[in-house]
Protein backbone atom coordinates (compact mmCIF):
# COMPACT_ATOMS: atom_id res chain seq x y z
CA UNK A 1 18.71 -42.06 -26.59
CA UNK A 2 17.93 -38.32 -27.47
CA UNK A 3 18.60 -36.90 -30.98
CA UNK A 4 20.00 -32.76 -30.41
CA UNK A 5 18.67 -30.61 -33.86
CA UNK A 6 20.23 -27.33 -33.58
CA UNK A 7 19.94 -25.05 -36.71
CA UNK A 8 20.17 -21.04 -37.07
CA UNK A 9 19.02 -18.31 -39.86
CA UNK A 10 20.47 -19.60 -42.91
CA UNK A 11 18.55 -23.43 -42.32
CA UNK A 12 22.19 -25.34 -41.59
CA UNK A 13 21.42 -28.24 -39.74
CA UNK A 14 23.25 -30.75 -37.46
CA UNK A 15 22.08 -33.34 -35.54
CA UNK A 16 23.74 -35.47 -32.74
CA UNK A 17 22.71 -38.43 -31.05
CA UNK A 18 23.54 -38.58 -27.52
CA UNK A 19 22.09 -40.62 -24.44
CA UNK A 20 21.09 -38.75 -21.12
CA UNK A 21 22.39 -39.62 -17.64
CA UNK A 22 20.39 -40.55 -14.20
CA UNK A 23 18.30 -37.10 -13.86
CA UNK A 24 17.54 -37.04 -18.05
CA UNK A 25 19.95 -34.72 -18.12
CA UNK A 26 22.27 -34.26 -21.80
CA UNK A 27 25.63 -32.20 -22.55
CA UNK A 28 27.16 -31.82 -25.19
CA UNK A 29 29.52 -28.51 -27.16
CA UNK A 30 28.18 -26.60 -29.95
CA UNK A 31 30.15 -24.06 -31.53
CA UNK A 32 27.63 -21.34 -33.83
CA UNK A 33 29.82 -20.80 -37.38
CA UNK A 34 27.78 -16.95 -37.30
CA UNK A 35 25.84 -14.80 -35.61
CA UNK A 36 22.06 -15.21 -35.13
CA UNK A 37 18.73 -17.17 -34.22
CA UNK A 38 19.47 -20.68 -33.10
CA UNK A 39 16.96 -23.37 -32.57
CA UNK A 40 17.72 -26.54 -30.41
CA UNK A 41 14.54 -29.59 -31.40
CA UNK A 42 15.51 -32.34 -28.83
CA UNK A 43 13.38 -35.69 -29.64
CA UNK A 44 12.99 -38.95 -27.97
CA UNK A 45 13.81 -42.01 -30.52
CA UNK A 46 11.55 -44.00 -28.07
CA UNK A 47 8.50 -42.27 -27.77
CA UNK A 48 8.73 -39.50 -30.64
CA UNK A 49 8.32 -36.96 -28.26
CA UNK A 50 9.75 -33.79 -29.44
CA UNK A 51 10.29 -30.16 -27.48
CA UNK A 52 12.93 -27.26 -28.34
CA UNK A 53 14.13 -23.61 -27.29
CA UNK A 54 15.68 -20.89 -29.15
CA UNK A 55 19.28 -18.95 -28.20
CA UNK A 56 21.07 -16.03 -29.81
CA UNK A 57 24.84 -15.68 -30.62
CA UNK A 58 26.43 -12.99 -31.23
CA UNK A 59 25.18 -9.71 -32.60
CA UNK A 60 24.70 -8.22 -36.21
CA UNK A 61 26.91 -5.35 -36.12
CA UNK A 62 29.51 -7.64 -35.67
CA UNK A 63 32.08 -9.50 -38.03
CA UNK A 64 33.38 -12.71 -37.65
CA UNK A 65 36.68 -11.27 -36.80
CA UNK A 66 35.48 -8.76 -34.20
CA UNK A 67 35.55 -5.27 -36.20
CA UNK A 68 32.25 -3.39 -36.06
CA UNK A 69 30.31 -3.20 -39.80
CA UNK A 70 30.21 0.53 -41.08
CA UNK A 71 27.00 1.29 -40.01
CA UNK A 72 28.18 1.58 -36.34
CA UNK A 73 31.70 2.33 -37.25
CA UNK A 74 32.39 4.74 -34.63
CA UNK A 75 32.10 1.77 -31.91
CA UNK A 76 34.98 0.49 -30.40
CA UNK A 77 35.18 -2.85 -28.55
CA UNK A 78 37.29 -3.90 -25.66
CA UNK A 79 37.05 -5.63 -22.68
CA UNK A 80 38.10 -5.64 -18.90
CA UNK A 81 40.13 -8.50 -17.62
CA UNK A 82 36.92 -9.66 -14.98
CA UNK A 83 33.37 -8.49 -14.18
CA UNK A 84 33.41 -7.87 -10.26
CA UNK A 85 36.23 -6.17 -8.85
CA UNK A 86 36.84 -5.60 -4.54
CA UNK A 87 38.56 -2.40 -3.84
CA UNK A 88 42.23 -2.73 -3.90
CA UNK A 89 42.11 -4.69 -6.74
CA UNK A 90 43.74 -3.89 -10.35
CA UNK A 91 41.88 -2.88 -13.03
CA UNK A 92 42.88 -3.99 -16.74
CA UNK A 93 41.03 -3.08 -19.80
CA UNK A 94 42.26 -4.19 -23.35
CA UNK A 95 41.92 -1.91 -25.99
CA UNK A 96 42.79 -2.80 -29.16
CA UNK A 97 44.09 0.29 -31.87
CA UNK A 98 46.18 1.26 -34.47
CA UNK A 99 49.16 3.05 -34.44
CA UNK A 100 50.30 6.35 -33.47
CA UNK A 101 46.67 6.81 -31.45
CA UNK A 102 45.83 7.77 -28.30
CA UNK A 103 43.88 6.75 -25.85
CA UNK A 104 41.50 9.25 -23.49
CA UNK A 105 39.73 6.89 -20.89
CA UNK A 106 37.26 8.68 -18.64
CA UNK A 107 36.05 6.45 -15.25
CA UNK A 108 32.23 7.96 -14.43
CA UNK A 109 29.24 6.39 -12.22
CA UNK A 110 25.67 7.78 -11.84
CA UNK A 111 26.41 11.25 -11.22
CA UNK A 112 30.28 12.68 -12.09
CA UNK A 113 33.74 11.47 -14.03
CA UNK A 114 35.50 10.28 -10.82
CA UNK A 115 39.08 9.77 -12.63
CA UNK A 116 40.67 10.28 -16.41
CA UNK A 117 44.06 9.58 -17.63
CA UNK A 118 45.32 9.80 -21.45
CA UNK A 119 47.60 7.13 -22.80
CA UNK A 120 49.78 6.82 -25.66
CA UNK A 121 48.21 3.57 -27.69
CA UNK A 122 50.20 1.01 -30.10
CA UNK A 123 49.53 -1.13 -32.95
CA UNK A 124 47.71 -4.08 -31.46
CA UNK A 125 46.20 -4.88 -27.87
CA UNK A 126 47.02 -2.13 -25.53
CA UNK A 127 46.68 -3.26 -21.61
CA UNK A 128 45.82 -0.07 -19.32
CA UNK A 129 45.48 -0.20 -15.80
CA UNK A 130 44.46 1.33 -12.52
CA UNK A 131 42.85 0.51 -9.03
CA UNK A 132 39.40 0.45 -7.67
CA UNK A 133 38.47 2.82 -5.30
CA UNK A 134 35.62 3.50 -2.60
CA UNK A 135 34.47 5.98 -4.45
CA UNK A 136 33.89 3.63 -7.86
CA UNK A 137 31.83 1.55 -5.68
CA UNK A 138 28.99 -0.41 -6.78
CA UNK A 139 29.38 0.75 -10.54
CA UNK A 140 32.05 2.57 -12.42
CA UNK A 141 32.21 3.03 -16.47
CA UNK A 142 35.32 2.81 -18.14
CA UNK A 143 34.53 5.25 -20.64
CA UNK A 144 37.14 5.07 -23.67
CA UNK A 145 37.88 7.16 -26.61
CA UNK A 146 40.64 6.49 -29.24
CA UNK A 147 41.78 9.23 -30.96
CA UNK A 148 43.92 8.48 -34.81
CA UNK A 149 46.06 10.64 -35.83
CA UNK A 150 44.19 12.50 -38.61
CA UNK A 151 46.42 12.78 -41.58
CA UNK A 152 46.52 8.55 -41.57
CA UNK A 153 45.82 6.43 -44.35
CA UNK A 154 46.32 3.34 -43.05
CA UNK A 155 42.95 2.41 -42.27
CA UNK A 156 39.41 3.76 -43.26
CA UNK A 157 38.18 3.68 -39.39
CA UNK A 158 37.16 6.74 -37.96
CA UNK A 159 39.05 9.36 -36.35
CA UNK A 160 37.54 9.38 -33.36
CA UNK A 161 35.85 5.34 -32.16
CA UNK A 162 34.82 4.97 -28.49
CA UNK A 163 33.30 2.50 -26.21
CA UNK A 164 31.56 1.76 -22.81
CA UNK A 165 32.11 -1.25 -19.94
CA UNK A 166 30.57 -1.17 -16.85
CA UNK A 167 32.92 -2.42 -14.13
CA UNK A 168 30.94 -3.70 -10.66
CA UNK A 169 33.30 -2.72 -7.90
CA UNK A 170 32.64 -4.53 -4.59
CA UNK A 171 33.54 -2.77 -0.96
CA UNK A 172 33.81 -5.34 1.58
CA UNK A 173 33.95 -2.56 4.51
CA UNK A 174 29.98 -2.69 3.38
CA UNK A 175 29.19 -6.35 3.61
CA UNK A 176 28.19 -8.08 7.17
CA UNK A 177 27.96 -11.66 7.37
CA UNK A 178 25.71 -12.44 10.19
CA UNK A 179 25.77 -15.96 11.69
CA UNK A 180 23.05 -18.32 12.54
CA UNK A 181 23.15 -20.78 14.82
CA UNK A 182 19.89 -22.74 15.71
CA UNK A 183 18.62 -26.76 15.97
CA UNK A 184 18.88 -28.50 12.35
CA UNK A 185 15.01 -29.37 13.56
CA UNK A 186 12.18 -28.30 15.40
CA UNK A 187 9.14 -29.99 17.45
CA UNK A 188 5.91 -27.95 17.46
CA UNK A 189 5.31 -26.44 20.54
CA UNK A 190 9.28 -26.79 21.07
CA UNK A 191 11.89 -23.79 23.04
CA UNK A 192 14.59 -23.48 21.40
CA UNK A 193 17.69 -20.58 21.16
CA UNK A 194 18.89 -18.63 18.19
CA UNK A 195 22.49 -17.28 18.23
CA UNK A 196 23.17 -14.95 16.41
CA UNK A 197 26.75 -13.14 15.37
CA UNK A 198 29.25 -11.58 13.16
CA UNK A 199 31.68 -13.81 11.01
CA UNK A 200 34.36 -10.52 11.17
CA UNK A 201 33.32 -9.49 14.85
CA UNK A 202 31.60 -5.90 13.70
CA UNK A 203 28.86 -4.84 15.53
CA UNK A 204 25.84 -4.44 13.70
CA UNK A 205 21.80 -4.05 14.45
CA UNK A 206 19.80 -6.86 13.29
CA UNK A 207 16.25 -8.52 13.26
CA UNK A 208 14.98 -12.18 13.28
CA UNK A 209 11.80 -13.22 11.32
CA UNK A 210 10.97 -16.75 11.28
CA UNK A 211 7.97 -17.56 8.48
CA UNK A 212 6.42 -20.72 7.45
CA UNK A 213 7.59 -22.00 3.99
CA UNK A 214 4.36 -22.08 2.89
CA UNK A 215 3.38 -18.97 2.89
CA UNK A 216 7.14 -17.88 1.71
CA UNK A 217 6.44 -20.18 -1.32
CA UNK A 218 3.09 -18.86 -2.12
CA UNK A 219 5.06 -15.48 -3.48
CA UNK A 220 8.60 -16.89 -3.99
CA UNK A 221 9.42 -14.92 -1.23
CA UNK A 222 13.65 -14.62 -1.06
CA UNK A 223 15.32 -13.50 1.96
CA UNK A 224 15.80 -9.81 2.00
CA UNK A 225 18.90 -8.79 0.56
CA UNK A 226 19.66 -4.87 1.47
CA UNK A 227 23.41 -5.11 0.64
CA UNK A 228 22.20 -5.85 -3.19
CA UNK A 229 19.55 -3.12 -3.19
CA UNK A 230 21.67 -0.17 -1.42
CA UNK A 231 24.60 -1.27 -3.84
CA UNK A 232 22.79 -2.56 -7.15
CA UNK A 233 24.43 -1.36 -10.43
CA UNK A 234 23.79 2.22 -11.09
CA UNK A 235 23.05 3.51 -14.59
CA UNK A 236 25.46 5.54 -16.19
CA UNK A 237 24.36 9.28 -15.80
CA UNK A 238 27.31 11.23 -17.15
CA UNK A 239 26.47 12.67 -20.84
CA UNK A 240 29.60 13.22 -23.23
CA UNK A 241 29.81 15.27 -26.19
CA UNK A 242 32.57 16.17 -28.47
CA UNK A 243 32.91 17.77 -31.70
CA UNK A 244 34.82 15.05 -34.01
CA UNK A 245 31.58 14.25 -35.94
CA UNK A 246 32.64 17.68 -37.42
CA UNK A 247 36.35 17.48 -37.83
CA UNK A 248 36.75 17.50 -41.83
CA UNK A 249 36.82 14.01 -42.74
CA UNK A 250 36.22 12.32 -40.06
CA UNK A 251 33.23 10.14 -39.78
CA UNK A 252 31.04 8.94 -36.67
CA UNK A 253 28.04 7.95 -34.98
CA UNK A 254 25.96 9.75 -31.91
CA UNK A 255 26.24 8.58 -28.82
CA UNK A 256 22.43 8.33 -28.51
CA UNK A 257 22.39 5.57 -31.67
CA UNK A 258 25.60 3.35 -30.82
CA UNK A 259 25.11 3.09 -27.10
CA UNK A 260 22.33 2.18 -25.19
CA UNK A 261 22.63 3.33 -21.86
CA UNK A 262 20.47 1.66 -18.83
CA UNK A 263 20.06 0.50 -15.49
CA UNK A 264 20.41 -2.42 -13.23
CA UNK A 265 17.86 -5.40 -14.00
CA UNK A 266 16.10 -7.06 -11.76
CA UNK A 267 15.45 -10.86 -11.64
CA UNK A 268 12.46 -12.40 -12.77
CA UNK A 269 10.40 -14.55 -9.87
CA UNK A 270 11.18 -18.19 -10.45
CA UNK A 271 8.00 -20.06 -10.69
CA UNK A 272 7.94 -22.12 -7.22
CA UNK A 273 6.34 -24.80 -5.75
CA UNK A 274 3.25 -24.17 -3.95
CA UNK A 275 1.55 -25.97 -0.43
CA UNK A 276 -1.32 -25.80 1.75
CA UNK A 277 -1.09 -26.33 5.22
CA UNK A 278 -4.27 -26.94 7.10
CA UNK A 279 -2.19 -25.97 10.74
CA UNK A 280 -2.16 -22.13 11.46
CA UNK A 281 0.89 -20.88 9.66
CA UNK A 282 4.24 -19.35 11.79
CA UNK A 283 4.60 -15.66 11.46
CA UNK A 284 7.24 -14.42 14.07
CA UNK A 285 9.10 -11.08 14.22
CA UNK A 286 11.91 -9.74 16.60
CA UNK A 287 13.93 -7.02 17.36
CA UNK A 288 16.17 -4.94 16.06
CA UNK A 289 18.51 -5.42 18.22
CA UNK A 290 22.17 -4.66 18.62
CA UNK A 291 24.85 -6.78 18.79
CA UNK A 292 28.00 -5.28 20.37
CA UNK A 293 31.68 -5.67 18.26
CA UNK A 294 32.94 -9.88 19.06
CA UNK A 295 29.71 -10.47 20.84
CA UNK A 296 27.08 -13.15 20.37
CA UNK A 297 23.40 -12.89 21.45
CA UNK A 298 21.28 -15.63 22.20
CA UNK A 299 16.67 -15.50 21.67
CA UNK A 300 15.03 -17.77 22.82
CA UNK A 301 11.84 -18.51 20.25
CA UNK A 302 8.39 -20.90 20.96
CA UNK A 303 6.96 -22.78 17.97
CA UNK A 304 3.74 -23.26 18.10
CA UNK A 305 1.62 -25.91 17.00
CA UNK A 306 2.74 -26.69 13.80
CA UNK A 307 3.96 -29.05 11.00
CA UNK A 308 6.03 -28.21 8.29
CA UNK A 309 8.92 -26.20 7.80
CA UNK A 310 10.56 -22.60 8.59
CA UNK A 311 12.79 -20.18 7.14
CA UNK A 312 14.69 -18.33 9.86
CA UNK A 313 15.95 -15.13 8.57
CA UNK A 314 18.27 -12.53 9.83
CA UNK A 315 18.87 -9.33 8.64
CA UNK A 316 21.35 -6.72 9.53
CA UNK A 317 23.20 -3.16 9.00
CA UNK A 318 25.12 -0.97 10.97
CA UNK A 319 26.73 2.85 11.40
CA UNK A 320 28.66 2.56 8.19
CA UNK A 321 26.46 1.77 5.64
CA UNK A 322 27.12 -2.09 5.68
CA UNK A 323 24.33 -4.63 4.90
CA UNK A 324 23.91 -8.26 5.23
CA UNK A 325 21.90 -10.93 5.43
CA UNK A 326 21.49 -15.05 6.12
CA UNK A 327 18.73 -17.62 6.72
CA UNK A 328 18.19 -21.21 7.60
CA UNK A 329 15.26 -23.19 6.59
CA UNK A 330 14.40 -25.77 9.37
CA UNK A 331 11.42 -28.80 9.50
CA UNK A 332 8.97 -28.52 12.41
CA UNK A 333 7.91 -32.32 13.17
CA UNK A 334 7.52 -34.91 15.71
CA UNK A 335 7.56 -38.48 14.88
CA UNK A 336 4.11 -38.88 16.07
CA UNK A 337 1.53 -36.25 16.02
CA UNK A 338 -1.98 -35.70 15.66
CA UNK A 339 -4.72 -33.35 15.25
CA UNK A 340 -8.73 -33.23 16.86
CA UNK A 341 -11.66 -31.86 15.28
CA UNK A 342 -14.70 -31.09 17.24
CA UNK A 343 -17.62 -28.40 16.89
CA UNK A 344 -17.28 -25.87 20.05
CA UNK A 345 -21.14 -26.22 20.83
CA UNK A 346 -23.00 -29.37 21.04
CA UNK A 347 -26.60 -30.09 21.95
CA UNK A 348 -27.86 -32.71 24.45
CA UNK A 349 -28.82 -36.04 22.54
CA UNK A 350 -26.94 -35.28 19.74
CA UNK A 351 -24.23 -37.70 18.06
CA UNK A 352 -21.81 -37.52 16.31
CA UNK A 353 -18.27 -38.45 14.61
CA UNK A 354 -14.93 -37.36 16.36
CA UNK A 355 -12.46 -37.40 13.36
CA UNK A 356 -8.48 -37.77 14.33
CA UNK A 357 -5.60 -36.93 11.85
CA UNK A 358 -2.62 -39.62 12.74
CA UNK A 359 0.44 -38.26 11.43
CA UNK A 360 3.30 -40.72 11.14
CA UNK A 361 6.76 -38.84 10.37
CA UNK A 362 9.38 -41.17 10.97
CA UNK A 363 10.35 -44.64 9.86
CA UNK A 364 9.93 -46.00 12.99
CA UNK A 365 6.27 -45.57 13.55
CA UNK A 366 4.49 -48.69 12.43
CA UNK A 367 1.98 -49.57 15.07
CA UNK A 368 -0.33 -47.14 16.59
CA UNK A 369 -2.83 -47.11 19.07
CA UNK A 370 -5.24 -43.67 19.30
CA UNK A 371 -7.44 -43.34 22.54
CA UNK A 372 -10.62 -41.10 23.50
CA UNK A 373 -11.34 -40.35 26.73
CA UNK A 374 -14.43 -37.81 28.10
CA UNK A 375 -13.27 -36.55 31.98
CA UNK A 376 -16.62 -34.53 32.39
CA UNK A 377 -18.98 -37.63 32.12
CA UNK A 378 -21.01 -35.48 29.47
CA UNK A 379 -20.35 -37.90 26.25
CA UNK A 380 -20.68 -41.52 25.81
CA UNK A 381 -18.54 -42.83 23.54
CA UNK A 382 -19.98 -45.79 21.06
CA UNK A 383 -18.25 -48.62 19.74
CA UNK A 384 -15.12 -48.38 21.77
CA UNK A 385 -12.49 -45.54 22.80
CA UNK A 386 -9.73 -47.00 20.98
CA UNK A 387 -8.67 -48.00 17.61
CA UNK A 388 -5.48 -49.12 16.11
CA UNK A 389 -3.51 -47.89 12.88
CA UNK A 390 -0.56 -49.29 10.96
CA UNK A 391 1.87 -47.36 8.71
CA UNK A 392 4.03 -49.16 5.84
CA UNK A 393 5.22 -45.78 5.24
CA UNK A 394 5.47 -42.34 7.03
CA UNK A 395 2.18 -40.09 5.75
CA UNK A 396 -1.56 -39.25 7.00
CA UNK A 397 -3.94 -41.95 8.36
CA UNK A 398 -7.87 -40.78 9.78
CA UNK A 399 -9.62 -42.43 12.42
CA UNK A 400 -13.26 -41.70 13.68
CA UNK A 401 -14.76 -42.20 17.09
CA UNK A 402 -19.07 -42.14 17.15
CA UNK A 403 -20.22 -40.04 20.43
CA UNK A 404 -23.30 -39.82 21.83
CA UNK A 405 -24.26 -36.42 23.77
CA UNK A 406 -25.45 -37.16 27.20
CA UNK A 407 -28.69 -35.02 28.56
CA UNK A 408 -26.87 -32.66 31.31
CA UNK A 409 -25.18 -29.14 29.95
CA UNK A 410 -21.61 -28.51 30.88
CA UNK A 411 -18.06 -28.64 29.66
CA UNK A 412 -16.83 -31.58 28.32
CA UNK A 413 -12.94 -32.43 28.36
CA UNK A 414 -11.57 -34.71 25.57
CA UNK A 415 -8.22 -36.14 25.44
CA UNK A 416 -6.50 -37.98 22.92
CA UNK A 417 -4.04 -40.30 23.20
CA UNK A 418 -1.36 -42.04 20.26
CA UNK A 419 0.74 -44.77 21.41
CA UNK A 420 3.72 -46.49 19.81
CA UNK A 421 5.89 -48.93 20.92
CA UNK A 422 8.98 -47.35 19.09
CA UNK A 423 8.83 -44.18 20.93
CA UNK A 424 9.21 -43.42 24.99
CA UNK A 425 6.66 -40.29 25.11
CA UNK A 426 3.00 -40.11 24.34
CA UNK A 427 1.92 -37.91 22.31
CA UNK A 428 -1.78 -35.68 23.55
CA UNK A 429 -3.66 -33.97 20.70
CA UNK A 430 -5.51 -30.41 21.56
CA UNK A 431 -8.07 -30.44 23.86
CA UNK A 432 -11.23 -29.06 22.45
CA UNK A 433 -13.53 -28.00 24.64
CA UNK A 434 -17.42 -28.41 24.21
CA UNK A 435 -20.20 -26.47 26.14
């Protein structure tokens, strides 16, 4: 059972009681009665542990029922029926005014007004509507200005109120979805082929990178997404002035003050979870290539000797300015592996300890049997060649083998053997050779 504080600016308080499912996870509504500074305290009846956050609601130049204060009286607010429009689709933007107004609204992006239309405006919510373009692609501003009549008397707003929404408008003639088809897992040291297509059959040029997860996770690497940085939100570069801050009796604020005009944001890097892998990591690049309207094309990629896991990423473009991207992250395992150390120069007489890494990755491997065998006749081993393991679990098991260095020179040839009954193949470690 968790108790839920949540209090803002003026010190009201309320408290609910409410118990948290399988993950620790709570929900619950909250509805703030005003604007400001909220702080959630969330505390374990059990323990006493206690831990909180702080959220904002609303803003301060705004009334409970949606008029702007006087200080920024010259702001208008209304809204667009959704956030993310395709081309095609209709446009709606509510505009609430008095009556007898008009209504000049001005569509701009990063460099020009692309479209503006006047409109007679009533008492009330006013619906006005258009269509997205190309040319209002990735960002367009609906730029609004509501003009009252100015003999009125009716209100005390300002003659002249306006208001900015940016509108993300989505082309899909610019967005490629590449396909990737590949083996749900990989064996070190395994052949395998990529396909690789379009879901709409347009051709496109395209490159493959396949990267170990660890070193992807040591930066929070993401897959490269060109679609989102040749179409990220542009800021609003068109200026507008007009001279109704001078009109006799009419009363605003600059544009500079009310508005603050700015750019796309970019996401913050999500803290994640870091590994170190003591095999060489996979770092594999191909192409471009080009891939023909309706076609497929196969690769055929080696992984080499490795344990872990791979991100296979594809990224592509083509001739008219489309973008896309996909990836698939794939585990490189056998169920029986294992790994050799040895020095690569030894001395006659010396000794010493052969250690072998016995990897166990599947269920099924309980018993296992490791073998050391010298082909050269260089090293003696002492105390046996073979030892036995046993895994109640997959995971990591070491095993050492004592060898004694003979008095001739040469090249000695190790080979090392796991067994288990559960699998068909055996399973040879490197070779490491030793002068």
């Amino acid at each position: 059972m968790n108790s839920f504080n949540t209090s803002n600016h003026f010190n009201a308080t309320e408290t609910v009681s409410v118990t948290t499912n399988e993950n620790g996870e709570a929900k619950w509504s909250y509805t703030p009665d005003d604007w400001g500074r909220y702080l959630v305290r969330v505390c374990d009846s059990e323990s006493g542990h206690c831990t909180g956050d702080f959220f904002y609601a609303g803003y301060p130049w705004y009334g409970s029922d949606g008029q702007v204060n006087r200080q920024e009286a010259a702001m208008m607010t209304f809204s667009a029926d959704k956030e993310k429009y395709a081309v095609g689709d209709e446009i709606k933007l509510n505009v609430p005014a008095s009556e007898s107004s008009r209504v000049l609204v001005t569509l701009e992006n990063g460099s020009k007004v692309v479209d503006s239309f006047w409109a007679e405006a009533e008492k009330g919510d006013n619906t006005f509507s258009f269509r997205a373009t190309e040319g209002m692609a990735p960002t367009i501003y609906a730029h609004v200005a509501l003009m009252q009549p100015h003999g009125q008397i009716e209100n005390d707003l300002p003659i002249r109120m306006y208001g900015v929404v940016p509108l993300m408008i989505e082309n899909p003639k610019t967005i490629l979805k590449p396909k990737l088809k590949m083996p749900d897992e990989l064996a070190p040291e395994q052949t395998f082929t990529v396909e690789v297509s379009e879901e709409n059959s347009k051709p496109m040029a395209y490159t493959i990178a396949m990267v170990d997860d660890g070193l992807l996770d040591l930066t929070n690497f993401k897959t490269p997404n060109p679609h989102a940085t040749f179409y990220a939100r542009e800021a609003l570069g068109v200026k507008t002035w007009d001279v109704y801050d001078h009109v006799l009796g009419a009363y605003g604020g600059e544009l500079e003050r009310v508005l603050s005009i700015g750019g796309d944001g970019e996401l913050g890097a999500k803290e994640g979870s870091k590994s170190a892998n003591r095999f060489k990591p996979v770092v594999k690049h191909l192409g471009p290539f080009y891939l023909n309207a309706g076609k497929t094309a196969k690769h055929k990629i080696t992984v080499p000797n490795y344990v872990g896991s791979v991100r296979t990423m594809v990224v592509a473009s083509n001739s008219n300015a489309a973008y896309g991207r996909t990836d698939k992250t794939t585990a490189v395992k056998k169920p029986l592996m294992i790994l050799a150390t040895l020095p690569r120069v030894l001395g006659p007489t010396e000794t010493l300890r052969l250690p072998v890494s016995v990897f166990a990755m599947d269920k099924k491997v309980k018993n296992v049997e490791i073998s050391v065998s010298e082909s050269s006749g260089l090293v003696n081993l002492v105390g046996g060649n073979s030892q036995s393991l046993t895994f109640s679990q997959p995971g990591e098991e070491m095993v050492y083998f004592d060898l004694k260095i003979g008095e001739r020179v040469g090249i000695a040839n190790f080979k090392i053997t796991a067994k288990n009954p559960a699998l068909a193949n055996t399973l040879p470690a490197i070779k490491p050779p030793i002068p």
